[in-house]
ModelCIF file with pLDDT and N, C-alpha, C, O atoms, coordinates in Angstrom:
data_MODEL
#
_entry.id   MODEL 
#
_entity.id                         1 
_entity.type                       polymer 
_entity.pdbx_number_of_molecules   1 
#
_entity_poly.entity_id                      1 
_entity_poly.type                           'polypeptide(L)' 
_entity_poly.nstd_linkage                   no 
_entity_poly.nstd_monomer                   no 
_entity_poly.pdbx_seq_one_letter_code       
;(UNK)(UNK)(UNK)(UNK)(UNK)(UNK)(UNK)(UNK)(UNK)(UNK)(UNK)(UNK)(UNK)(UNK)(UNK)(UNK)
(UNK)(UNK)(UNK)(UNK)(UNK)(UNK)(UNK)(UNK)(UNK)(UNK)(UNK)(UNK)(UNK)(UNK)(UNK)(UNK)
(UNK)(UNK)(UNK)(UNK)(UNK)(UNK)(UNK)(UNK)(UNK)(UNK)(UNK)(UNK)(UNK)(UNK)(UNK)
;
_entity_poly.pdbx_seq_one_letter_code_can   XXXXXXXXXXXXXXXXXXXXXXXXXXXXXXXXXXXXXXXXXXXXXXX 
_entity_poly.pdbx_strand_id                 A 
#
loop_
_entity_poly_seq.entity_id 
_entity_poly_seq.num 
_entity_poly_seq.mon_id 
_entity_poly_seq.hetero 
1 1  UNK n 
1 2  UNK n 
1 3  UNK n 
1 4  UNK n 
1 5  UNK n 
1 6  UNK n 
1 7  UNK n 
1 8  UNK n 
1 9  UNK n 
1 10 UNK n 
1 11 UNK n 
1 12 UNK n 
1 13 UNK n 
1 14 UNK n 
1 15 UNK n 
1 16 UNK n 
1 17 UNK n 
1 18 UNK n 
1 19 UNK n 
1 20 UNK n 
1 21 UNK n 
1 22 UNK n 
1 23 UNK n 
1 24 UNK n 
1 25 UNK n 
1 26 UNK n 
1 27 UNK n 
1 28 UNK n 
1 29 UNK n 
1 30 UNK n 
1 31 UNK n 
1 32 UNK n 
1 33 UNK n 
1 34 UNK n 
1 35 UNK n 
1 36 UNK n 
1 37 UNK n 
1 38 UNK n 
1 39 UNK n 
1 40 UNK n 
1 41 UNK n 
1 42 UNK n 
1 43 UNK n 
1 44 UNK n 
1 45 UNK n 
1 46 UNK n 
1 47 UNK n 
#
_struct_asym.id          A 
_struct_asym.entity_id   1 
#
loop_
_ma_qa_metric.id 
_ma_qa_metric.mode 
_ma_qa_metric.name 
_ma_qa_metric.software_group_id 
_ma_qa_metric.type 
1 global pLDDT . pLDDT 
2 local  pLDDT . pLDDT 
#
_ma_qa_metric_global.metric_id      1 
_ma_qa_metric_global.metric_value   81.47 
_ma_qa_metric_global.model_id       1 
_ma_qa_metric_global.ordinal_id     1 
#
loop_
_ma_qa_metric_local.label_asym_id 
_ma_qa_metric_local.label_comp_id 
_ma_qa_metric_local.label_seq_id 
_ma_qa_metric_local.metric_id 
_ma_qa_metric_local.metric_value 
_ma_qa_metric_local.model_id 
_ma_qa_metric_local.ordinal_id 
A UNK 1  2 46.00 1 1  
A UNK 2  2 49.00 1 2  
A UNK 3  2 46.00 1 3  
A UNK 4  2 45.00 1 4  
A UNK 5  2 49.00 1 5  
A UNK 6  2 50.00 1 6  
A UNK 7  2 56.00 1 7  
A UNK 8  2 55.00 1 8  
A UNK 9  2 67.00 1 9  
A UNK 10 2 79.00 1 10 
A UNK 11 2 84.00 1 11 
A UNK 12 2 87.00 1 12 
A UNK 13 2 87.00 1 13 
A UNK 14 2 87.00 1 14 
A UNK 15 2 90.00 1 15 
A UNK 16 2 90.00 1 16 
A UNK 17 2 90.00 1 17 
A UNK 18 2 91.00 1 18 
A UNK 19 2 91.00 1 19 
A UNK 20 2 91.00 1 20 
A UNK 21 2 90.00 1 21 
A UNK 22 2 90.00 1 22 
A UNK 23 2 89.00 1 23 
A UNK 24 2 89.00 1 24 
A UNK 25 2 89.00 1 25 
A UNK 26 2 89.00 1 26 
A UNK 27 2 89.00 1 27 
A UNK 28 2 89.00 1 28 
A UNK 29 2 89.00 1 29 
A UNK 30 2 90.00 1 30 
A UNK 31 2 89.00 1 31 
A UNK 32 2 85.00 1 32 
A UNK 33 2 83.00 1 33 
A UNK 34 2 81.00 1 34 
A UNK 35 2 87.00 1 35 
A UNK 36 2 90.00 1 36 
A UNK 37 2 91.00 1 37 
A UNK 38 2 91.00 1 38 
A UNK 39 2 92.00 1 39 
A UNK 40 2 91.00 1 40 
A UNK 41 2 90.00 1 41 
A UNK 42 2 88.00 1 42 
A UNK 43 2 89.00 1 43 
A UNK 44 2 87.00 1 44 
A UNK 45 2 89.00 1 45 
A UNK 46 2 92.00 1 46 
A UNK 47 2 91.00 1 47 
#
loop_
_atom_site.group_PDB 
_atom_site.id 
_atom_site.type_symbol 
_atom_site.label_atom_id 
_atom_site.label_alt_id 
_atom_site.label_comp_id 
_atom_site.label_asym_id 
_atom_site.label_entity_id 
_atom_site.label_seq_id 
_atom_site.pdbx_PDB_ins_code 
_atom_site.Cartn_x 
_atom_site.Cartn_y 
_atom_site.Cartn_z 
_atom_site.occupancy 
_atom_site.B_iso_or_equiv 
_atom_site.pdbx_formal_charge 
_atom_site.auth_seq_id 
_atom_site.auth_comp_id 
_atom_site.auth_asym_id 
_atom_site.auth_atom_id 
_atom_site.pdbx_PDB_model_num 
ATOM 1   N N  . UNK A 1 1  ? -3.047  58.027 12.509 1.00 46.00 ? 1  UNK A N  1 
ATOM 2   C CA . UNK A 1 1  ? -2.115  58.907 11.826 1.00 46.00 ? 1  UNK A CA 1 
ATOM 3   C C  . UNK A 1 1  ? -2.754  59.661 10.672 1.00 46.00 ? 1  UNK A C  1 
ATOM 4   O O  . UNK A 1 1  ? -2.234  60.738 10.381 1.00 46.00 ? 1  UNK A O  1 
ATOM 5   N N  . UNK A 1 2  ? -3.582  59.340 10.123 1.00 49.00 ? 2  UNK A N  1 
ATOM 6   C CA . UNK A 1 2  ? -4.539  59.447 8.895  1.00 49.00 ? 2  UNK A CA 1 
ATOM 7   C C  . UNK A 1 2  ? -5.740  60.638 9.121  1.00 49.00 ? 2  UNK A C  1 
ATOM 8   O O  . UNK A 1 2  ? -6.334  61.222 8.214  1.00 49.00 ? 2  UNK A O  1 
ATOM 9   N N  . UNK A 1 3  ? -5.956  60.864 10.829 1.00 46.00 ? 3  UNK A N  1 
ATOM 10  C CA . UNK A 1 3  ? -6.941  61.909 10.942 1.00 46.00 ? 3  UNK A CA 1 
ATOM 11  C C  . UNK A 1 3  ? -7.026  63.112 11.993 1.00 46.00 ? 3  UNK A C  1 
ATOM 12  O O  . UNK A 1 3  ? -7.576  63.333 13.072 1.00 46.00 ? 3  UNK A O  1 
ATOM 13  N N  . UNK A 1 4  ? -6.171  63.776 11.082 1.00 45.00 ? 4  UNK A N  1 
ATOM 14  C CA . UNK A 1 4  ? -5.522  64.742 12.185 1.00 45.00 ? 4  UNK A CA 1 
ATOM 15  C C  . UNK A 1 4  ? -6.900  65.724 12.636 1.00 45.00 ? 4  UNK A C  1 
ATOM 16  O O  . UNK A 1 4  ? -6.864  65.972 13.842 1.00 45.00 ? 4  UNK A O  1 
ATOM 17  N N  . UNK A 1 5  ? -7.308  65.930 12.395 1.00 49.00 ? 5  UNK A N  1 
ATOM 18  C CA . UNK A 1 5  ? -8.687  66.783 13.014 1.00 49.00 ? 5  UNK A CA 1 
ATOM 19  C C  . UNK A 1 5  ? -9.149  65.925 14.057 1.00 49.00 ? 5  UNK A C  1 
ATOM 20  O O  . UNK A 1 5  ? -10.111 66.617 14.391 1.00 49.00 ? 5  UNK A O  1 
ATOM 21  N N  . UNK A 1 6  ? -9.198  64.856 14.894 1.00 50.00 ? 6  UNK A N  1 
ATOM 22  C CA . UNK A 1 6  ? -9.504  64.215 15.633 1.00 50.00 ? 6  UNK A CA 1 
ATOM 23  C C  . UNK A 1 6  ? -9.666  65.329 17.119 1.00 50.00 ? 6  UNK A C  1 
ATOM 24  O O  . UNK A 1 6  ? -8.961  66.301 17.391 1.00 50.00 ? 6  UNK A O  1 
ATOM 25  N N  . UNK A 1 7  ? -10.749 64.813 17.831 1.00 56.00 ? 7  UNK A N  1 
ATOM 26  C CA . UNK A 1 7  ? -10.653 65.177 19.411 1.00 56.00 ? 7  UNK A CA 1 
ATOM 27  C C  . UNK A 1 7  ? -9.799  64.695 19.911 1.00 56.00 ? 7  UNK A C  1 
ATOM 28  O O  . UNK A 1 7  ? -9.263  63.664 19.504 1.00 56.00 ? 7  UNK A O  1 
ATOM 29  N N  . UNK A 1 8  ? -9.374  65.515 21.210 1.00 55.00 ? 8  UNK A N  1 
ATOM 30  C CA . UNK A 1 8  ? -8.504  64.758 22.196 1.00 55.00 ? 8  UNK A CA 1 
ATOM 31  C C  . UNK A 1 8  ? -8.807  63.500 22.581 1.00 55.00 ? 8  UNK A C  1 
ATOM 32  O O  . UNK A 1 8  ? -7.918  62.650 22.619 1.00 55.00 ? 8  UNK A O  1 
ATOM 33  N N  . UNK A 1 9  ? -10.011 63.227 22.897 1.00 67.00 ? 9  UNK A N  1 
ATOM 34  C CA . UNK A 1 9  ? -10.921 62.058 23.331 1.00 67.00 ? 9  UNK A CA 1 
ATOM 35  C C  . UNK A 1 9  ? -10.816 61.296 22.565 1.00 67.00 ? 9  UNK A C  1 
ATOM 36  O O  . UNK A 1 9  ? -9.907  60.517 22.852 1.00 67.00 ? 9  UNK A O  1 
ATOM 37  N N  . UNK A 1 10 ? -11.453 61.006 21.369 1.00 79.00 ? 10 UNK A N  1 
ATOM 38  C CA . UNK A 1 10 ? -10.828 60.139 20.045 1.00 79.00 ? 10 UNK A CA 1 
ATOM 39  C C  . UNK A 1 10 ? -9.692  60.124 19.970 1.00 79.00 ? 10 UNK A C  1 
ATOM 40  O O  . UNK A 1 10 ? -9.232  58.983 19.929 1.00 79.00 ? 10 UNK A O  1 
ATOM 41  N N  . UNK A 1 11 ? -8.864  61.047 19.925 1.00 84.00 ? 11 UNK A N  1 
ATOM 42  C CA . UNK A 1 11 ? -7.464  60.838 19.681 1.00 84.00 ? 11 UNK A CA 1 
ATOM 43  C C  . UNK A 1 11 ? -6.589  59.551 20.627 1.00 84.00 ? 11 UNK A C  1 
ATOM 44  O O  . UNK A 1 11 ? -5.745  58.798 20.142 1.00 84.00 ? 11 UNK A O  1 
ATOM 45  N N  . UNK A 1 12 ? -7.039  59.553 22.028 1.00 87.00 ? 12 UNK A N  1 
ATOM 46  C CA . UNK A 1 12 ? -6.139  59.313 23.062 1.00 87.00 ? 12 UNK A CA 1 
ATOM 47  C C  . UNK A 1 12 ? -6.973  57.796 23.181 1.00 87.00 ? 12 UNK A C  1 
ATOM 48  O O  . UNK A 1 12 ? -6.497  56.811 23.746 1.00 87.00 ? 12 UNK A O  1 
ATOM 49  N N  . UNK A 1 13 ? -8.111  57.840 22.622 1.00 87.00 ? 13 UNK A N  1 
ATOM 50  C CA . UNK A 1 13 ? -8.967  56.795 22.457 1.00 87.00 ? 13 UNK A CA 1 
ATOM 51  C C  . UNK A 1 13 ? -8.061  55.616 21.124 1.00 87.00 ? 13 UNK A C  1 
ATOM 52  O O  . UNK A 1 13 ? -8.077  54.398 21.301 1.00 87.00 ? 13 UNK A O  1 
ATOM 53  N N  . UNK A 1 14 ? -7.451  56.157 20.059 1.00 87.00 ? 14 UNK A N  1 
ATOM 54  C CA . UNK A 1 14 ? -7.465  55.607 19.228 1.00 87.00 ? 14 UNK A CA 1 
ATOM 55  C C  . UNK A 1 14 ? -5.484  55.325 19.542 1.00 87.00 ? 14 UNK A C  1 
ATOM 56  O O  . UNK A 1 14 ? -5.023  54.257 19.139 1.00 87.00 ? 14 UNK A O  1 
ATOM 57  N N  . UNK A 1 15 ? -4.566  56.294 20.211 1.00 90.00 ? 15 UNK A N  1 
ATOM 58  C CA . UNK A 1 15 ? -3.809  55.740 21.124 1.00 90.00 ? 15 UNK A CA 1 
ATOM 59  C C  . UNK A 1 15 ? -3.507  54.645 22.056 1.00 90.00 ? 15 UNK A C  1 
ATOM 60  O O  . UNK A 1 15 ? -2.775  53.656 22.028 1.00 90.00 ? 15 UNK A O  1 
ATOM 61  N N  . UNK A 1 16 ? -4.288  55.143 22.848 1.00 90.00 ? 16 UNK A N  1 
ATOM 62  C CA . UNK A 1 16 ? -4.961  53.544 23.629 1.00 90.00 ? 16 UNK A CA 1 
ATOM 63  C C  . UNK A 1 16 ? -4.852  52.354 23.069 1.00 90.00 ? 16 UNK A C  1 
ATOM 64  O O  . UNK A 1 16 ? -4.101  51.429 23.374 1.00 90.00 ? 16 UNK A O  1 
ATOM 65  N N  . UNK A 1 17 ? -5.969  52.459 21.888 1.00 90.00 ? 17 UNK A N  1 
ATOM 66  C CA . UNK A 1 17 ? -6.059  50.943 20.882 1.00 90.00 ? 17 UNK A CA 1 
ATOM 67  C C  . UNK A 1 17 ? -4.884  51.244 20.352 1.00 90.00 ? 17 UNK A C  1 
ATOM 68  O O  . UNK A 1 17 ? -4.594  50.231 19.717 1.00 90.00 ? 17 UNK A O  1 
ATOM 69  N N  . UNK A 1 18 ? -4.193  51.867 20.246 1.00 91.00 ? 18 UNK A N  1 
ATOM 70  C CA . UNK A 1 18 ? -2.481  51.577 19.686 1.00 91.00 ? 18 UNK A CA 1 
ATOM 71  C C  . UNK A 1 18 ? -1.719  50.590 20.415 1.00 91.00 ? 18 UNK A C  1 
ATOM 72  O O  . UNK A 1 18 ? -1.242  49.584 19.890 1.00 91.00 ? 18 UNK A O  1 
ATOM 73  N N  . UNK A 1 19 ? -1.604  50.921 21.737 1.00 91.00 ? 19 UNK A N  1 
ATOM 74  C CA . UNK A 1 19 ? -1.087  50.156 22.828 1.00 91.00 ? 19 UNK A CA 1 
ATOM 75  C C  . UNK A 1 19 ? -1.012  49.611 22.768 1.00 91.00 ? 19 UNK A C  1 
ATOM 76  O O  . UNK A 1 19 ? -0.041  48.945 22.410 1.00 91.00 ? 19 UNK A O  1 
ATOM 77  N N  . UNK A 1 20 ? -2.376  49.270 23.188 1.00 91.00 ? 20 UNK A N  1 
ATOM 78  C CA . UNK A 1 20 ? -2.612  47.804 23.749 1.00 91.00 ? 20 UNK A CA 1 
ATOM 79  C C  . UNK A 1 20 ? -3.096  46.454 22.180 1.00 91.00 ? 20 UNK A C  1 
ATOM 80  O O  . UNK A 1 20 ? -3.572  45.335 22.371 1.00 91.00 ? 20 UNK A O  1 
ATOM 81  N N  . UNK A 1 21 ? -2.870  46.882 21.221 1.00 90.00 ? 21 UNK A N  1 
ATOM 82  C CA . UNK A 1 21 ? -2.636  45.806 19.765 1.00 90.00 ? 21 UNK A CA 1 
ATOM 83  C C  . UNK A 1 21 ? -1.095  45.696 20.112 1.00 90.00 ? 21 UNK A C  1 
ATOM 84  O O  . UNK A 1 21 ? -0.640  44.587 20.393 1.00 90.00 ? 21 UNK A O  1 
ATOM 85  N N  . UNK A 1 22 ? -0.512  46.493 20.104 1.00 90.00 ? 22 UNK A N  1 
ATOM 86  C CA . UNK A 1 22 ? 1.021   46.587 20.613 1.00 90.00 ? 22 UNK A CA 1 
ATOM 87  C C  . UNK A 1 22 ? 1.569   45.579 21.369 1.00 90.00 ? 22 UNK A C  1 
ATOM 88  O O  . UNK A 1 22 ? 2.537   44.846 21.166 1.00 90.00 ? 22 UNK A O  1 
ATOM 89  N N  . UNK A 1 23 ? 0.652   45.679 22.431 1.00 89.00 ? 23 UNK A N  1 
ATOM 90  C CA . UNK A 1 23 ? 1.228   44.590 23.576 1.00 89.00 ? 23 UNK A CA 1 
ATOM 91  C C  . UNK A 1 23 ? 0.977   43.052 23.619 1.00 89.00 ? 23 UNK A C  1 
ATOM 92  O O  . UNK A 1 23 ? 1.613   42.156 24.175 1.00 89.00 ? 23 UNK A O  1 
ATOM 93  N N  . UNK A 1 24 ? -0.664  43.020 22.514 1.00 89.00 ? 24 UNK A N  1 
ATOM 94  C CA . UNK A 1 24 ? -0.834  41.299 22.431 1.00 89.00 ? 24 UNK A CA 1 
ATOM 95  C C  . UNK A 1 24 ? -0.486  41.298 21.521 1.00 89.00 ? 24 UNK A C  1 
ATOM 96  O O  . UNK A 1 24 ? -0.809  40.176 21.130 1.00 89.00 ? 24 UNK A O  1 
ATOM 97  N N  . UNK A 1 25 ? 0.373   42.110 20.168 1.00 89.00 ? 25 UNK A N  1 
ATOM 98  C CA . UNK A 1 25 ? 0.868   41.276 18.787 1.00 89.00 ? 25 UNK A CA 1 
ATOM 99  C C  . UNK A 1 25 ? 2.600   41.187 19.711 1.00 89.00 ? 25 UNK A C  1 
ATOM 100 O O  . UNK A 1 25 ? 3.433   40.346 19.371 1.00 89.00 ? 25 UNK A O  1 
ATOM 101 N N  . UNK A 1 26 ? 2.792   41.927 20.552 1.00 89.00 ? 26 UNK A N  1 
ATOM 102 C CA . UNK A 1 26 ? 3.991   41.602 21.232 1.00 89.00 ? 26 UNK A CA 1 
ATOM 103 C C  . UNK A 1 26 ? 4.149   39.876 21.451 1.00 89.00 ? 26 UNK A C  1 
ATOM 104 O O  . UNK A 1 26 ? 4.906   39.023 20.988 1.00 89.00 ? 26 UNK A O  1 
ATOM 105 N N  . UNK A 1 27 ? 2.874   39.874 22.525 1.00 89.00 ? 27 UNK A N  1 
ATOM 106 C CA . UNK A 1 27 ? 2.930   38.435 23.456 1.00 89.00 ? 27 UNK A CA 1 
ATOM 107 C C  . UNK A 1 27 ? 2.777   37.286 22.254 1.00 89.00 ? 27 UNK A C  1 
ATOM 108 O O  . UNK A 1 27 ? 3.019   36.114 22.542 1.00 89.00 ? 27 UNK A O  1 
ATOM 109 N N  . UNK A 1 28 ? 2.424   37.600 21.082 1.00 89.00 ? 28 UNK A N  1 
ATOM 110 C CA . UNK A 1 28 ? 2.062   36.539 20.038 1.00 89.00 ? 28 UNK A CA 1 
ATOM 111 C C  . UNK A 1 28 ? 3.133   35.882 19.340 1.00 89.00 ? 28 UNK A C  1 
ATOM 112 O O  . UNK A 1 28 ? 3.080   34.743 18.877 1.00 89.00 ? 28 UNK A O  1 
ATOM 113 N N  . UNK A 1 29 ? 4.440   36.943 19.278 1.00 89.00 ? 29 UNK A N  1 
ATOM 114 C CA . UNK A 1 29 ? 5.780   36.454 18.595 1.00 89.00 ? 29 UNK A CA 1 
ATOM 115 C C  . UNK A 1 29 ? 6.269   35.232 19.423 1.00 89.00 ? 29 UNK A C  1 
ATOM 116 O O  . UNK A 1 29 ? 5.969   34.954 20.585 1.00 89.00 ? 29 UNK A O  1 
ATOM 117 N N  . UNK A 1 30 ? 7.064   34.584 18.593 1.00 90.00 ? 30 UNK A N  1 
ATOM 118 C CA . UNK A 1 30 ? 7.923   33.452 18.907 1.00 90.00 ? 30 UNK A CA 1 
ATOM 119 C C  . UNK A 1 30 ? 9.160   33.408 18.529 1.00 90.00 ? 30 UNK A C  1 
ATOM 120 O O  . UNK A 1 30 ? 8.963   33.649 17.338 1.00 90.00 ? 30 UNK A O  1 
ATOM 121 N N  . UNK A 1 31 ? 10.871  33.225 18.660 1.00 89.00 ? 31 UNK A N  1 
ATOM 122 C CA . UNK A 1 31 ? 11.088  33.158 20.416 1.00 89.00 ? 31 UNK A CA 1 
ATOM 123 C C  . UNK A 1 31 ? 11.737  34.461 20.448 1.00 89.00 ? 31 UNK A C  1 
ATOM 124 O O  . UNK A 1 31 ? 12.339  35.094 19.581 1.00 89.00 ? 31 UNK A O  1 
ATOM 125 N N  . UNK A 1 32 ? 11.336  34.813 22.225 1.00 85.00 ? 32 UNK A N  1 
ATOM 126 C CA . UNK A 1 32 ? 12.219  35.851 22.738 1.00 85.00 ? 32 UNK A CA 1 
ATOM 127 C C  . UNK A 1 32 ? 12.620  35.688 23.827 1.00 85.00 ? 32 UNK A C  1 
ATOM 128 O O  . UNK A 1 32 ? 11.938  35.493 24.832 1.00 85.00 ? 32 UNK A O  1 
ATOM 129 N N  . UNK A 1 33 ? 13.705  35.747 23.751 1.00 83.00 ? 33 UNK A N  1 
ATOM 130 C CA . UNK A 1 33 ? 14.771  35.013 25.059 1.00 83.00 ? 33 UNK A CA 1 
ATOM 131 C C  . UNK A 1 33 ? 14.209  36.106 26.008 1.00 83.00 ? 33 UNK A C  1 
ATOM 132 O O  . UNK A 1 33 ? 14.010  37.319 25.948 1.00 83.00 ? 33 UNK A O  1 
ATOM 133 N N  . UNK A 1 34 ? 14.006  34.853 27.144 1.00 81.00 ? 34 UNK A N  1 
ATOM 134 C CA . UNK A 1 34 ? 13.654  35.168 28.210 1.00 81.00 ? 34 UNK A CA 1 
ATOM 135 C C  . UNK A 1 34 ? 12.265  35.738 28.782 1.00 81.00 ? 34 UNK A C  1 
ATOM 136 O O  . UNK A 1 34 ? 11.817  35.798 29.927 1.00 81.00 ? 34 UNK A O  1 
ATOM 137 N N  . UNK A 1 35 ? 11.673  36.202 27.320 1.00 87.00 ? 35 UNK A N  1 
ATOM 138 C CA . UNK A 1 35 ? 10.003  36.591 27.587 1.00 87.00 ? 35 UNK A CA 1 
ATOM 139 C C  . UNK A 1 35 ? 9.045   35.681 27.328 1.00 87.00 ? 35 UNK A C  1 
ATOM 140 O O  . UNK A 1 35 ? 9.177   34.772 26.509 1.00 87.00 ? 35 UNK A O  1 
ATOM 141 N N  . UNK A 1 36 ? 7.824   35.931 28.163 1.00 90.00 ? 36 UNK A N  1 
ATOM 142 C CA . UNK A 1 36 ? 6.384   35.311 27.604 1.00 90.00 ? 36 UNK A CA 1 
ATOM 143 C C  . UNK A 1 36 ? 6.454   35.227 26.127 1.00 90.00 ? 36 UNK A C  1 
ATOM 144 O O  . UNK A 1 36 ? 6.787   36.121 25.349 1.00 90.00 ? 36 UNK A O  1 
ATOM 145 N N  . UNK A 1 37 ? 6.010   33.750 25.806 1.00 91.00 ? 37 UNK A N  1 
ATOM 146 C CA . UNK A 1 37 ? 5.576   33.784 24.395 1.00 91.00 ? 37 UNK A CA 1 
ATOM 147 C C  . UNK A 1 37 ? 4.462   32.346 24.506 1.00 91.00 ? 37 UNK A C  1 
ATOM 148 O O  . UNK A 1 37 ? 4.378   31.531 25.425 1.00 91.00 ? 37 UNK A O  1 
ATOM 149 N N  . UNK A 1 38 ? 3.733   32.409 23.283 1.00 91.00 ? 38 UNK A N  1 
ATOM 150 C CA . UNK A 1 38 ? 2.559   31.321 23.552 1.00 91.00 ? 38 UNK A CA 1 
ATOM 151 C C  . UNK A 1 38 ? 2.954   30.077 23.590 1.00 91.00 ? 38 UNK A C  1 
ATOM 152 O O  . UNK A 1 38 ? 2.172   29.233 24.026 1.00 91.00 ? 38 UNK A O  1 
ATOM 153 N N  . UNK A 1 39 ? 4.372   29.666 23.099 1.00 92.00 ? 39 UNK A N  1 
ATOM 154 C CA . UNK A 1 39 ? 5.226   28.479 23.733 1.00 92.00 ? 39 UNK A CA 1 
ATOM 155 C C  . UNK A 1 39 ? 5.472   27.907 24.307 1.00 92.00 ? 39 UNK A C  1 
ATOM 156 O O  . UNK A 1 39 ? 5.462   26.678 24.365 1.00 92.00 ? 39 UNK A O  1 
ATOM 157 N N  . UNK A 1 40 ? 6.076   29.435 25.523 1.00 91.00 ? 40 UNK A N  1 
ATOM 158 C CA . UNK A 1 40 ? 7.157   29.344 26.565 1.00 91.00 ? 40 UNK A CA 1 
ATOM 159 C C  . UNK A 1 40 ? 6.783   30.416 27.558 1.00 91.00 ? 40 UNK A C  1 
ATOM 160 O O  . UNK A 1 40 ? 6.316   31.504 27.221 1.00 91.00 ? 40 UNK A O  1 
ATOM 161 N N  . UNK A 1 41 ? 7.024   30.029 28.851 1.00 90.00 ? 41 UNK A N  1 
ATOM 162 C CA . UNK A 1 41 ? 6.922   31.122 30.142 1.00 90.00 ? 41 UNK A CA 1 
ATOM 163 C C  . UNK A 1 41 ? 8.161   32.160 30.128 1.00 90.00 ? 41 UNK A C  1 
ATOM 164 O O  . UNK A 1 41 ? 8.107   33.273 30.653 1.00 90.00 ? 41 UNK A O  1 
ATOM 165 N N  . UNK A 1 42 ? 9.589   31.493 29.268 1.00 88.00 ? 42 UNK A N  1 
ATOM 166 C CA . UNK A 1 42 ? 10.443  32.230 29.263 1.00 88.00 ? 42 UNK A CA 1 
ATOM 167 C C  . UNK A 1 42 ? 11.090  32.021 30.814 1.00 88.00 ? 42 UNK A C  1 
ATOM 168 O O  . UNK A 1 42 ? 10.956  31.004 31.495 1.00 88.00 ? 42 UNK A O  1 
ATOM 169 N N  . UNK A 1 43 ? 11.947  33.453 31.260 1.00 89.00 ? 43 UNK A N  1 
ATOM 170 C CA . UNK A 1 43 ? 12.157  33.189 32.473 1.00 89.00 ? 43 UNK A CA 1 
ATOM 171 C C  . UNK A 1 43 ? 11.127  33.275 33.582 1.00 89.00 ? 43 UNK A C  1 
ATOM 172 O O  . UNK A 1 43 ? 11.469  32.851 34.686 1.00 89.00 ? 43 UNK A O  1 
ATOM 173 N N  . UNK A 1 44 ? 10.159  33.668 33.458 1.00 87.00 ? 44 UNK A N  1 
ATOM 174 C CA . UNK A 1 44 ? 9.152   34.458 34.192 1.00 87.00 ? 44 UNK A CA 1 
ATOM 175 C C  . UNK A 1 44 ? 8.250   32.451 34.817 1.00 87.00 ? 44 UNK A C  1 
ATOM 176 O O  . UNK A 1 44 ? 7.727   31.606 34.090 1.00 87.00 ? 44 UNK A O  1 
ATOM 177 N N  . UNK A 1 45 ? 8.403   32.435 35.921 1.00 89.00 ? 45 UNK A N  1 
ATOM 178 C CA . UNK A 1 45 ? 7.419   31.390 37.109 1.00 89.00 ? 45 UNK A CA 1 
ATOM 179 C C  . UNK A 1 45 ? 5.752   31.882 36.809 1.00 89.00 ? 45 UNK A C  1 
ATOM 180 O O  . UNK A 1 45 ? 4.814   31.221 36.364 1.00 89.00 ? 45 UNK A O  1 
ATOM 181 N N  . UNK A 1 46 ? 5.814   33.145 37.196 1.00 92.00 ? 46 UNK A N  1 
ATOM 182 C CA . UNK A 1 46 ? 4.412   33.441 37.741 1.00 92.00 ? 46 UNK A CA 1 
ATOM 183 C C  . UNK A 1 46 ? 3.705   34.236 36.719 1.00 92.00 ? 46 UNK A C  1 
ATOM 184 O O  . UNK A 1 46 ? 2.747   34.901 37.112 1.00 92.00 ? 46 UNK A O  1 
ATOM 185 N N  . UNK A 1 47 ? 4.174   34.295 34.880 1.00 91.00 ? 47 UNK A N  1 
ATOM 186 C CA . UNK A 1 47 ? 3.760   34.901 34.245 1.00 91.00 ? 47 UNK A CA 1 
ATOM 187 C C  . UNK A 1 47 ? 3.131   33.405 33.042 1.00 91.00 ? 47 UNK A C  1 
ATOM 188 O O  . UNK A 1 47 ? 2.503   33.662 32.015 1.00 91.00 ? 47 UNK A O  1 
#
């Protein structure tokens, strides 16, 4: 957010690493009904 002159490439690069911190500080919380958490499978068998 901090460097707006960025390339597309950097940019979509530093997006990316947005994501996906996104998605494992997601899986790290504790509890969420019905989801993966480092606890619990939640509802999910095969996750």
């Amino acid at each position: 957010f901090s460097d707006i002159a960025l390339s597309p490439q950097t940019s979509a690069w530093s997006i990316g690493s947005a994501f996906l911190t996104g998605a494992l500080l997601e899986i790290s919380t504790h509890p969420k009904p019905g989801l993966v958490t480092p606890r619990s499978n939640g509802a999910h068998r095969d996750m």
